[in-house]
C-alpha atoms as a PDB file:
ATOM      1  CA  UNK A   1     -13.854  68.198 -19.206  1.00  0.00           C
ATOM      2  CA  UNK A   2     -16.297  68.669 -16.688  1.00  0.00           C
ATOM      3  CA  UNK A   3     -15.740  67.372 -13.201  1.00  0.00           C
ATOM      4  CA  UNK A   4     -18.096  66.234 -10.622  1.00  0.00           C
ATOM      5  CA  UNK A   5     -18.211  65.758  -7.115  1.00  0.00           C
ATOM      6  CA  UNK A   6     -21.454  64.595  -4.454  1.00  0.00           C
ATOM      7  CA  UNK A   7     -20.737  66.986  -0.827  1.00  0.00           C
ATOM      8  CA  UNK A   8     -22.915  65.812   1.571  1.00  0.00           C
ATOM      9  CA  UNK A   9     -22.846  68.677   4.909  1.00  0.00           C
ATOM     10  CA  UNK A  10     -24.969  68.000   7.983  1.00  0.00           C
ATOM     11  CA  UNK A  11     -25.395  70.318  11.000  1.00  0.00           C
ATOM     12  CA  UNK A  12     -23.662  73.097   9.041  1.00  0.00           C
ATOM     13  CA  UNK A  13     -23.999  76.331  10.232  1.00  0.00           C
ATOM     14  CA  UNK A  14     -22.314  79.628   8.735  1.00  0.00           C
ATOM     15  CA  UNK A  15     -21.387  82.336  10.721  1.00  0.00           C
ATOM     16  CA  UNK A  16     -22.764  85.850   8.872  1.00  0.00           C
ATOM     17  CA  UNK A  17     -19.120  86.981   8.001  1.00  0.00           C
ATOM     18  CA  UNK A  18     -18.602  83.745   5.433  1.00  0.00           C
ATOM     19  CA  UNK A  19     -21.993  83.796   3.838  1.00  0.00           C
ATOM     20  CA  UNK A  20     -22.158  84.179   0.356  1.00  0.00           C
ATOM     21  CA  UNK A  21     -23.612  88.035  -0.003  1.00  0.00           C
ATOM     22  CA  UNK A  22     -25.996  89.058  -2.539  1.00  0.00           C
ATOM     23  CA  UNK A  23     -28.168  85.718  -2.303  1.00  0.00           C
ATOM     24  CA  UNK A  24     -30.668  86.883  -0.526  1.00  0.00           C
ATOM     25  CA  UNK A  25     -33.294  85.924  -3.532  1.00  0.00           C
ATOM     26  CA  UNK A  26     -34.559  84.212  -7.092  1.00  0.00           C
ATOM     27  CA  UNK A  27     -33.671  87.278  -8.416  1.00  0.00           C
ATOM     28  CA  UNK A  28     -30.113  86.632  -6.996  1.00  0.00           C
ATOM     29  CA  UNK A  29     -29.858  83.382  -7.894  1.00  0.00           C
ATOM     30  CA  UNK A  30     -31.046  84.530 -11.787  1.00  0.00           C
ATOM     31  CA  UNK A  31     -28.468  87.102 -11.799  1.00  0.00           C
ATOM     32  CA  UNK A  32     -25.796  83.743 -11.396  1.00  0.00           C
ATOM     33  CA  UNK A  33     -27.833  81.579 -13.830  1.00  0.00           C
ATOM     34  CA  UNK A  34     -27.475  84.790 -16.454  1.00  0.00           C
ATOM     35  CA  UNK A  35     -23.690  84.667 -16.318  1.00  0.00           C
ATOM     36  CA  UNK A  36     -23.112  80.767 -15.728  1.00  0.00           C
ATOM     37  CA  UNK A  37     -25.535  80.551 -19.315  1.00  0.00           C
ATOM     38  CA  UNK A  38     -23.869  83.081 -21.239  1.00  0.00           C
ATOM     39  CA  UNK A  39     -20.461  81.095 -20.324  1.00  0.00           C
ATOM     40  CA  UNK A  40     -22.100  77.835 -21.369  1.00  0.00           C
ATOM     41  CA  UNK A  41     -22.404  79.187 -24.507  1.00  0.00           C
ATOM     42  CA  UNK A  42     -18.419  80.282 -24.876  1.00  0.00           C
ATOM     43  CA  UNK A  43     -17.712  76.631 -23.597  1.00  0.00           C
ATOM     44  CA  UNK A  44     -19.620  75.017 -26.478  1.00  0.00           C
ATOM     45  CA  UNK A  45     -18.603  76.972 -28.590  1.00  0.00           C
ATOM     46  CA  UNK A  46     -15.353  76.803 -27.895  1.00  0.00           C
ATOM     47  CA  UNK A  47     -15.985  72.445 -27.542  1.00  0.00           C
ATOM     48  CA  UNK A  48     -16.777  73.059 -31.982  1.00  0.00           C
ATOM     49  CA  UNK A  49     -13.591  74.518 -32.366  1.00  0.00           C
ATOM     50  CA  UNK A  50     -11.826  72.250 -30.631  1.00  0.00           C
ATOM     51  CA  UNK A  51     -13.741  69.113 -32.490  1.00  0.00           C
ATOM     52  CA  UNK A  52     -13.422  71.031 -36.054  1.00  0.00           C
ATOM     53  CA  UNK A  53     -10.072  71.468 -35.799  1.00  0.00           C
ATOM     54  CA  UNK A  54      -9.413  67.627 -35.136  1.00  0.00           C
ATOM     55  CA  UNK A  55     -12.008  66.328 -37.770  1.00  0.00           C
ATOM     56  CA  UNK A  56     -10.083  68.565 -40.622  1.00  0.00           C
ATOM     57  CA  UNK A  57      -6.667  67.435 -39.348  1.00  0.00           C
ATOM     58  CA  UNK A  58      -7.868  63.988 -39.583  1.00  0.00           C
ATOM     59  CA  UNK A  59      -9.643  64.916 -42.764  1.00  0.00           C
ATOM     60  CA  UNK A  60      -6.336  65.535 -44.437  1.00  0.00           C
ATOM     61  CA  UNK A  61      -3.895  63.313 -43.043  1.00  0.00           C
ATOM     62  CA  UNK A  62      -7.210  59.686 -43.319  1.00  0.00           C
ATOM     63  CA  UNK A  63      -5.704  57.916 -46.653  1.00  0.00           C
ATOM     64  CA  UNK A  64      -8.260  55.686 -48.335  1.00  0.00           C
ATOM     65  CA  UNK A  65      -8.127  55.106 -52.070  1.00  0.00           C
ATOM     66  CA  UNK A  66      -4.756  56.981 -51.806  1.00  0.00           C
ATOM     67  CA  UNK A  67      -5.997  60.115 -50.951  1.00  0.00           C
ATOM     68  CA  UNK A  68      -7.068  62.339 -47.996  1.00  0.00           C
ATOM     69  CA  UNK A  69     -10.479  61.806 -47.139  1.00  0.00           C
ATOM     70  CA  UNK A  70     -10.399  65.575 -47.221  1.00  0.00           C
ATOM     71  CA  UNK A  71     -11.199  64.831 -50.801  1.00  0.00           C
ATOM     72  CA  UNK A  72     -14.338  63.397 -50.753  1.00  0.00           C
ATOM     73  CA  UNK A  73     -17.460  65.094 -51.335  1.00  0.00           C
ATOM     74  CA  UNK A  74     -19.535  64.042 -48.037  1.00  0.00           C
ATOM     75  CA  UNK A  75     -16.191  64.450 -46.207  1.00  0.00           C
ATOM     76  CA  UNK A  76     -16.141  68.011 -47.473  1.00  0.00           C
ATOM     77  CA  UNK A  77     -20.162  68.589 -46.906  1.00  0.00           C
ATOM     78  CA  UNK A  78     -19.856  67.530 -43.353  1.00  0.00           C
ATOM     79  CA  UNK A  79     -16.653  69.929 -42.821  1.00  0.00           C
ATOM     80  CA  UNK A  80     -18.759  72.950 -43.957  1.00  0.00           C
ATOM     81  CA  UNK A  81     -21.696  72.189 -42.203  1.00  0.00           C
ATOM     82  CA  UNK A  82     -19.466  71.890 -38.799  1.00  0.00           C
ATOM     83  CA  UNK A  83     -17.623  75.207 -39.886  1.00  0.00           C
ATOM     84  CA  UNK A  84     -21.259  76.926 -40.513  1.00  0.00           C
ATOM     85  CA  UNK A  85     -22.166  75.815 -37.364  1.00  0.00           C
ATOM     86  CA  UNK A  86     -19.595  77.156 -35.064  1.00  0.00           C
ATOM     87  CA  UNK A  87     -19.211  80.335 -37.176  1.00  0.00           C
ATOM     88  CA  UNK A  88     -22.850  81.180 -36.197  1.00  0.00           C
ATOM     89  CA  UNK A  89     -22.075  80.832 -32.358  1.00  0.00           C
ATOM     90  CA  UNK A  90     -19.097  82.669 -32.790  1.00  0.00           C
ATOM     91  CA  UNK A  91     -20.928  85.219 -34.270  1.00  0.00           C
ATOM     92  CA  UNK A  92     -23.717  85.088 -31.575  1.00  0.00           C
ATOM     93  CA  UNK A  93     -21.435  84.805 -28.769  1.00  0.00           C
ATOM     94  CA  UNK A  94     -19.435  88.128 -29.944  1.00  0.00           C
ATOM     95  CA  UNK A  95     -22.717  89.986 -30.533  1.00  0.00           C
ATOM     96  CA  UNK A  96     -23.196  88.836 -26.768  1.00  0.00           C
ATOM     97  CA  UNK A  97     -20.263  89.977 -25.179  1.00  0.00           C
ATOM     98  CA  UNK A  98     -20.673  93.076 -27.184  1.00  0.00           C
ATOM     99  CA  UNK A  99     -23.947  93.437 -24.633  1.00  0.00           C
ATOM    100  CA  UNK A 100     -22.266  92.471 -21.539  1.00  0.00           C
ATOM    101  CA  UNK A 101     -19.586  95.287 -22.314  1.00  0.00           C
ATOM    102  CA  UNK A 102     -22.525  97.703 -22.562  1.00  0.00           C
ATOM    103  CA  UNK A 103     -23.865  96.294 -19.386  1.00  0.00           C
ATOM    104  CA  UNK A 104     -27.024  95.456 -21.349  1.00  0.00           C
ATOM    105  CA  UNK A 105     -26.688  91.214 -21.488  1.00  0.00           C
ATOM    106  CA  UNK A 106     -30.300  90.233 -20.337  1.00  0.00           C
ATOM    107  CA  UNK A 107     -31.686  86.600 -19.148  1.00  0.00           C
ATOM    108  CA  UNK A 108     -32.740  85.776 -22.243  1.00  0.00           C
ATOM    109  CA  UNK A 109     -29.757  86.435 -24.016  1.00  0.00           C
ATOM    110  CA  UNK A 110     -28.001  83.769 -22.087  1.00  0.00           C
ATOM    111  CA  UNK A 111     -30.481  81.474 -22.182  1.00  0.00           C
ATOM    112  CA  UNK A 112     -30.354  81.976 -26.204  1.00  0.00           C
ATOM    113  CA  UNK A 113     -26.817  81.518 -25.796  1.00  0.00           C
ATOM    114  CA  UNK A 114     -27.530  78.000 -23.894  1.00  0.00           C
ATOM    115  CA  UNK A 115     -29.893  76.336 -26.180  1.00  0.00           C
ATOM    116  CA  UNK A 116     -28.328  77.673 -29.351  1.00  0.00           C
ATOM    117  CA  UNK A 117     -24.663  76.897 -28.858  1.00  0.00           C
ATOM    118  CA  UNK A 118     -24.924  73.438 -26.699  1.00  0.00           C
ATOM    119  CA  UNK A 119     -27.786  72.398 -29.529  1.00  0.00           C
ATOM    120  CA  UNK A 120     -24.881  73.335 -32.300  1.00  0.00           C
ATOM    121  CA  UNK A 121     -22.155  72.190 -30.507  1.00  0.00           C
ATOM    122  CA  UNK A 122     -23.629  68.547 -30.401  1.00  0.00           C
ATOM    123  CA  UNK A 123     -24.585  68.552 -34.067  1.00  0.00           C
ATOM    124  CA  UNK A 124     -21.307  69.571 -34.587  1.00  0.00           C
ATOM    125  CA  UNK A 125     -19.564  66.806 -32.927  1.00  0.00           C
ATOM    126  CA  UNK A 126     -21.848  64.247 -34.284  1.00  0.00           C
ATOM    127  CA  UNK A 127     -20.594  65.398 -37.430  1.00  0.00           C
ATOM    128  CA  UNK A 128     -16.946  65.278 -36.439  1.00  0.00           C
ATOM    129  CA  UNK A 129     -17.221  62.013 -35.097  1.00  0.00           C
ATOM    130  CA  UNK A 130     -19.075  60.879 -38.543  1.00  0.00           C
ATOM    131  CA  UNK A 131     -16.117  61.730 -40.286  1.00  0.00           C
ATOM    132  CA  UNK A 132     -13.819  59.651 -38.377  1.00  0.00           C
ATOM    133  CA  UNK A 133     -15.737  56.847 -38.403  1.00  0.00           C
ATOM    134  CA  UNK A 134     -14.661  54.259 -35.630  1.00  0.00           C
ATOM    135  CA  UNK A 135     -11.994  56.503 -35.157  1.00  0.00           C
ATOM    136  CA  UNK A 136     -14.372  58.993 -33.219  1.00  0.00           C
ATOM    137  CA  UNK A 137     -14.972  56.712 -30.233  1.00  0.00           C
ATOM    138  CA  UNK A 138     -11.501  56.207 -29.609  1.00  0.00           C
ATOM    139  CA  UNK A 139      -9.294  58.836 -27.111  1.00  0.00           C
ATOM    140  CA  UNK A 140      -6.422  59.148 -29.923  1.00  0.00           C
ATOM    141  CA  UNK A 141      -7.779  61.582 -31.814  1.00  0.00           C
ATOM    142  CA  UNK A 142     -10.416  63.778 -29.181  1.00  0.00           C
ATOM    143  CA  UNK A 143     -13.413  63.531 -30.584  1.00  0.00           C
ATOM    144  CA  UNK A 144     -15.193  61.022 -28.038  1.00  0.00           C
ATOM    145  CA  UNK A 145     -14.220  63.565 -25.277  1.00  0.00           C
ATOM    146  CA  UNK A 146     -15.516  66.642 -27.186  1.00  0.00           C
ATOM    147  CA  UNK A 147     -18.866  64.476 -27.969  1.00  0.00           C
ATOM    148  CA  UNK A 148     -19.016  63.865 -23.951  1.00  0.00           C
ATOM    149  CA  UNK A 149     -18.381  67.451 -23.235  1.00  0.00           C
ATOM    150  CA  UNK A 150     -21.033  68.606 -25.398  1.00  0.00           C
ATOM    151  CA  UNK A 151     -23.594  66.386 -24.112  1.00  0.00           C
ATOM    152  CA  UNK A 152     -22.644  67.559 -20.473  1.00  0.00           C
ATOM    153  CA  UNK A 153     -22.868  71.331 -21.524  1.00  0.00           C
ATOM    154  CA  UNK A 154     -26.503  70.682 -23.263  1.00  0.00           C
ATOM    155  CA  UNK A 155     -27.688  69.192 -20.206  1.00  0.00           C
ATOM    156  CA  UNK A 156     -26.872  71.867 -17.017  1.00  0.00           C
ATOM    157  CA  UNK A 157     -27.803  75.116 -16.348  1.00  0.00           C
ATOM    158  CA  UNK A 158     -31.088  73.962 -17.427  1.00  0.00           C
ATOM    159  CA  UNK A 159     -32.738  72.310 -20.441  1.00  0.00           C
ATOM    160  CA  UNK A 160     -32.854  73.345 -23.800  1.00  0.00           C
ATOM    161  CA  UNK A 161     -36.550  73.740 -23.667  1.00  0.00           C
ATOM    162  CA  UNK A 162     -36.901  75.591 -20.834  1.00  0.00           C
ATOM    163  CA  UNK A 163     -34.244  78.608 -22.068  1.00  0.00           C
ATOM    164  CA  UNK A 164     -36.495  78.962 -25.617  1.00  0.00           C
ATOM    165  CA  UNK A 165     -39.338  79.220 -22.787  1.00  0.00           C
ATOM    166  CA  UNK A 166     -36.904  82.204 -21.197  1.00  0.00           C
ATOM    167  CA  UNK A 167     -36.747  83.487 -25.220  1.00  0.00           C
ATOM    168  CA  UNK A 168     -40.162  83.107 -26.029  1.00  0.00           C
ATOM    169  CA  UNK A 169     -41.412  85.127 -22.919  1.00  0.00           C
ATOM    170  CA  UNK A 170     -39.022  88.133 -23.533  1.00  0.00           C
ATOM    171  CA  UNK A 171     -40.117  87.994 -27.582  1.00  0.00           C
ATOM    172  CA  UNK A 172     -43.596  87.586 -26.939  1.00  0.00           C
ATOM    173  CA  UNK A 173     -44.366  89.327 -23.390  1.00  0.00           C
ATOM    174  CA  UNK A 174     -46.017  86.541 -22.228  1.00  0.00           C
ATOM    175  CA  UNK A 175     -44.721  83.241 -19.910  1.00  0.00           C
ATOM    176  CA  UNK A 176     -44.999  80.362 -20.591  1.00  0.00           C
ATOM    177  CA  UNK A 177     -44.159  78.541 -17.972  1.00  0.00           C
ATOM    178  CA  UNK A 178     -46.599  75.656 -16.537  1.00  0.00           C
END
């Protein structure tokens, strides 16, 4: 769950010795941004597992008609298309670390990472909290909390729209930025 706090400092000054080094520019700053993305994207991603593995568990234990719901053929389409769904960030997110072993994770990978996982991860909870019905606003069985968490997670680090802008430049060549 994401915590949040409002620090309000006046008349602050830091001595050189406890200033944060490296920050010294944008560039600096992007260099954060890259990193804090690319971890967005392992939090979301990680968010679908969580909310797939309660929306199956429910799936199979929900009796109606005297069966688990787990039965039922929009049950079962909404269980694949949550499985597809985090399967493809896993996949992307390996693909990325793979880079950042090789020292070679860009800007735009992260900001791929950002809008593709946090835009999946909230599909994917929709879909978990479809299957549960009223069940899925409730704290018993997660699902409201993973829903909350992904909207959070789409939200910082910047918008969804402005990391296909970071994409589209490094496909292209060319900024878009207004």
């Amino acid at each position: 769950m994401v915590q949040n706090g409002q620090i309000t400092l006046k008349d602050v000054q830091v001595s050189e010795a406890n200033r944060l080094q490296g920050g010294n520019s944008f560039r600096d700053t992007a260099r954060v941004l890259r990193m804090t993305r690319y971890m967005v994207g392992w939090a979301s991603t990680g968010i679908q597992m969580g909310a797939f593995e309660a929306t199956l568990k429910y799936a199979q234990e929900r009796l109606q008609f005297g069966k688990p719901i787990a039965s039922f053929q929009l049950i079962q389409d909404l269980l694949a298309k949550m499985l597809g769904n985090l399967t493809a960030c896993q996949c992307l997110m390996l693909r990325l670390a793979q880079l950042d072993d090789e020292g070679k994770l860009d800007d735009h990978h992260a900001a791929l990472a950002k809008a593709f996982c946090t835009a999946k991860s909230r599909e994917t909870v929709a879909w978990g909290r479809e299957v549960l019905g009223g069940n899925g606003i409730v704290a018993d069985y997660n699902l409201a909390r993973y829903f909350s968490d992904a909207e959070a997670l789409y939200s910082y680090e910047g918008t969804y729209q402005m990391q296909n802008l970071i994409v589209g430049k490094a496909i292209t060549g060319r900024g878009a930025f207004v």
